[in-house]
Protein backbone atom coordinates (compact mmCIF):
# COMPACT_ATOMS: atom_id res chain seq x y z
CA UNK A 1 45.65 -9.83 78.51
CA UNK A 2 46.09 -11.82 75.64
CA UNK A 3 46.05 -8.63 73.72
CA UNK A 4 48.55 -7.02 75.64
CA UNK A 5 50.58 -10.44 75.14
CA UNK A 6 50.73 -10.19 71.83
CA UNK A 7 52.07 -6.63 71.34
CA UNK A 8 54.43 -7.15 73.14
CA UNK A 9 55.43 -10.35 70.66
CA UNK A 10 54.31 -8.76 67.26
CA UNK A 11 55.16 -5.01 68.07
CA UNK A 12 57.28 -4.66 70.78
CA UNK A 13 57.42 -1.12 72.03
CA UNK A 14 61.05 0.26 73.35
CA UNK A 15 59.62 0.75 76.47
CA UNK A 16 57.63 -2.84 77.01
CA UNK A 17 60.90 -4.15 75.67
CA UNK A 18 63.11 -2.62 78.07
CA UNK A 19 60.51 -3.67 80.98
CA UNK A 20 60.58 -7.35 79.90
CA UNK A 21 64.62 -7.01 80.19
CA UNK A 22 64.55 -5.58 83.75
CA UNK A 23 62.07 -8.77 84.48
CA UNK A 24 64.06 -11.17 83.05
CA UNK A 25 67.62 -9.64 84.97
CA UNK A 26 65.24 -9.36 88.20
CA UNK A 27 64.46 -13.54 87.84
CA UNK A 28 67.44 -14.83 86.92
CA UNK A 29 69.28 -12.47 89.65
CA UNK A 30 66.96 -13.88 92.19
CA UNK A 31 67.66 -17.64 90.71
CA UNK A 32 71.03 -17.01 91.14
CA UNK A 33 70.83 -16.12 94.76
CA UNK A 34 68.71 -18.69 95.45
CA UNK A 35 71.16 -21.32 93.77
CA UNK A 36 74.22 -19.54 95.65
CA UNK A 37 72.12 -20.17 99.26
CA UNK A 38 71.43 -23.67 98.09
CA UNK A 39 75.30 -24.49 97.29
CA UNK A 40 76.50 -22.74 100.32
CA UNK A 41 73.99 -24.77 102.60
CA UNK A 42 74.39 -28.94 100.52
CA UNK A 43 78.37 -28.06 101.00
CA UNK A 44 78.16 -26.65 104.41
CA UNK A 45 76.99 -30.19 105.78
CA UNK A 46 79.87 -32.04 105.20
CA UNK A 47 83.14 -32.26 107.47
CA UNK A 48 85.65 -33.01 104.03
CA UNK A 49 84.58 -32.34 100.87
CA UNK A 50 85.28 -35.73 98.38
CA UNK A 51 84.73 -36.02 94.89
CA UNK A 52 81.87 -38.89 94.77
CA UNK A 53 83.78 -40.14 91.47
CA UNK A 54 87.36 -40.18 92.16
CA UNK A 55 87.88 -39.87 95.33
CA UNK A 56 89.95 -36.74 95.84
CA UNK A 57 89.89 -35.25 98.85
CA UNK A 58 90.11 -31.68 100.54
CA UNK A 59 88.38 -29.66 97.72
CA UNK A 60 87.49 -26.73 98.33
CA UNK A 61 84.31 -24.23 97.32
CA UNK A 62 86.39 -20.74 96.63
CA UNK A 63 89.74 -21.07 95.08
CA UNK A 64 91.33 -20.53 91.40
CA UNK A 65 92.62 -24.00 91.73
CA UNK A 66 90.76 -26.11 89.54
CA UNK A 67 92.44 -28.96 90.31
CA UNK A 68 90.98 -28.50 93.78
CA UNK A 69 87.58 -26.93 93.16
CA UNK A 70 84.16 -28.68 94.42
CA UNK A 71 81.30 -28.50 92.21
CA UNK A 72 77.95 -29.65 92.42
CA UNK A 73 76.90 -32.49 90.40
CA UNK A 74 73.44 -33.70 89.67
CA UNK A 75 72.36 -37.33 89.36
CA UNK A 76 70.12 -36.47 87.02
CA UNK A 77 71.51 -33.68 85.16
CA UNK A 78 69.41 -30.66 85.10
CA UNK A 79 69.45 -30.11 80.98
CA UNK A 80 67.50 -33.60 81.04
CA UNK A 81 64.93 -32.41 84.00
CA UNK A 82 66.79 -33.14 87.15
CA UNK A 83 65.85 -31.27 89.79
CA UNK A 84 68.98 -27.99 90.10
CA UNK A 85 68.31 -27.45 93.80
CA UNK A 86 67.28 -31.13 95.63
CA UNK A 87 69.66 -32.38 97.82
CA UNK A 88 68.89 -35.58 96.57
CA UNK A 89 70.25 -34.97 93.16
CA UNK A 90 73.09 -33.38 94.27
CA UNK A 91 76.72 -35.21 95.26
CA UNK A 92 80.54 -33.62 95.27
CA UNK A 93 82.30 -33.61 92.47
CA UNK A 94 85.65 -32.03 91.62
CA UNK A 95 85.57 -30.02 89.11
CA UNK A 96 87.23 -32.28 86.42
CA UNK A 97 84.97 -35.14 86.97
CA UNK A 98 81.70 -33.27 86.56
CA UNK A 99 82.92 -31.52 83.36
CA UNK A 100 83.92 -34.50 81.95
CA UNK A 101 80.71 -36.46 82.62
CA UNK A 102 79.04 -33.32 80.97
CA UNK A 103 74.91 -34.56 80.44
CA UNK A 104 76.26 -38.27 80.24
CA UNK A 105 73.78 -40.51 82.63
CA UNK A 106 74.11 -40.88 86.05
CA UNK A 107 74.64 -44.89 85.81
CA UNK A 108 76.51 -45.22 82.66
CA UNK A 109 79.08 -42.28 83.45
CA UNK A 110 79.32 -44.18 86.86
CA UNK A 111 80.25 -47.69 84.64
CA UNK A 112 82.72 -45.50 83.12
CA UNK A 113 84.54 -44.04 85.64
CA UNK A 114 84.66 -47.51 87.53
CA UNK A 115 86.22 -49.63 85.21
C-alpha cells in the first residue's frame, strides 16, 4: 500500500492520475448533495425566513435577488473548524450580512453589527 501510495505521488501514471480525478469529482459531488439536502431540510423548518443579524424579513432560498437571498451562516465558521452541516451552527442570514462578516467571530461580528 504504501508503495502503491507513493507512485502515485512521485510518478504519477496518466491513468492513476485520471482515477484519482474521477475520485475526487465522485466526493466532492456527493458533498455537495449532501450539503444541498442539509440546506433544503435547516430552511425547510422555519415558517419566515429572517436574517439573524439584521432583521430582514421574507428572504427567500432560490432567486437572483441578492438583496433577498437566504444563506446559511455558521456560528463558528467552517474555515476555522465549525461544523458545515450541524444545525446548531447554522442561523439565517441574508446574503449581505454573511458576506460581510466573512470568517470574522461569531461574538465580535455580533458586537459589530449591534452597535
Amino acid at each position: 500500500y504504501m508503495k502503491r501510495q507513493r507512485v502515485l505521488v512521485e510518478e504519477p501514471h496518466i491513468q492513476s492520475m485520471a482515477a484519482l480525478v474521477l475520485l475526487i469529482e465522485d466526493l466532492q459531488l456527493t458533498q455537495l448533495n449532501e450539503y444541498l439536502v442539509f440546506k433544503e431540510t435547516f430552511f425547510s423548518k422555519f415558517d419566515t425566513l429572517t436574517c439573524f443579524w439584521c432583521g430582514k424579513e421574507n428572504l427567500q432560498i432560490e432567486t437572483s435577488d441578492i438583496d433577498v437571498l437566504a444563506t446559511i451562516d455558521h456560528k463558528k465558521v467552517v474555515s476555522q473548524g465549525g461544523d458545515l452541516m450541524n444545525e446548531e451552527n447554522c442561523l439565517v442570514s441574508c446574503f449581505r450580512c454573511n458576506n460581510n462578516r466573512k470568517d470574522l467571530d461569531f461574538e465580535e461580528y455580533k458586537k459589530r453589527k449591534h452597535k
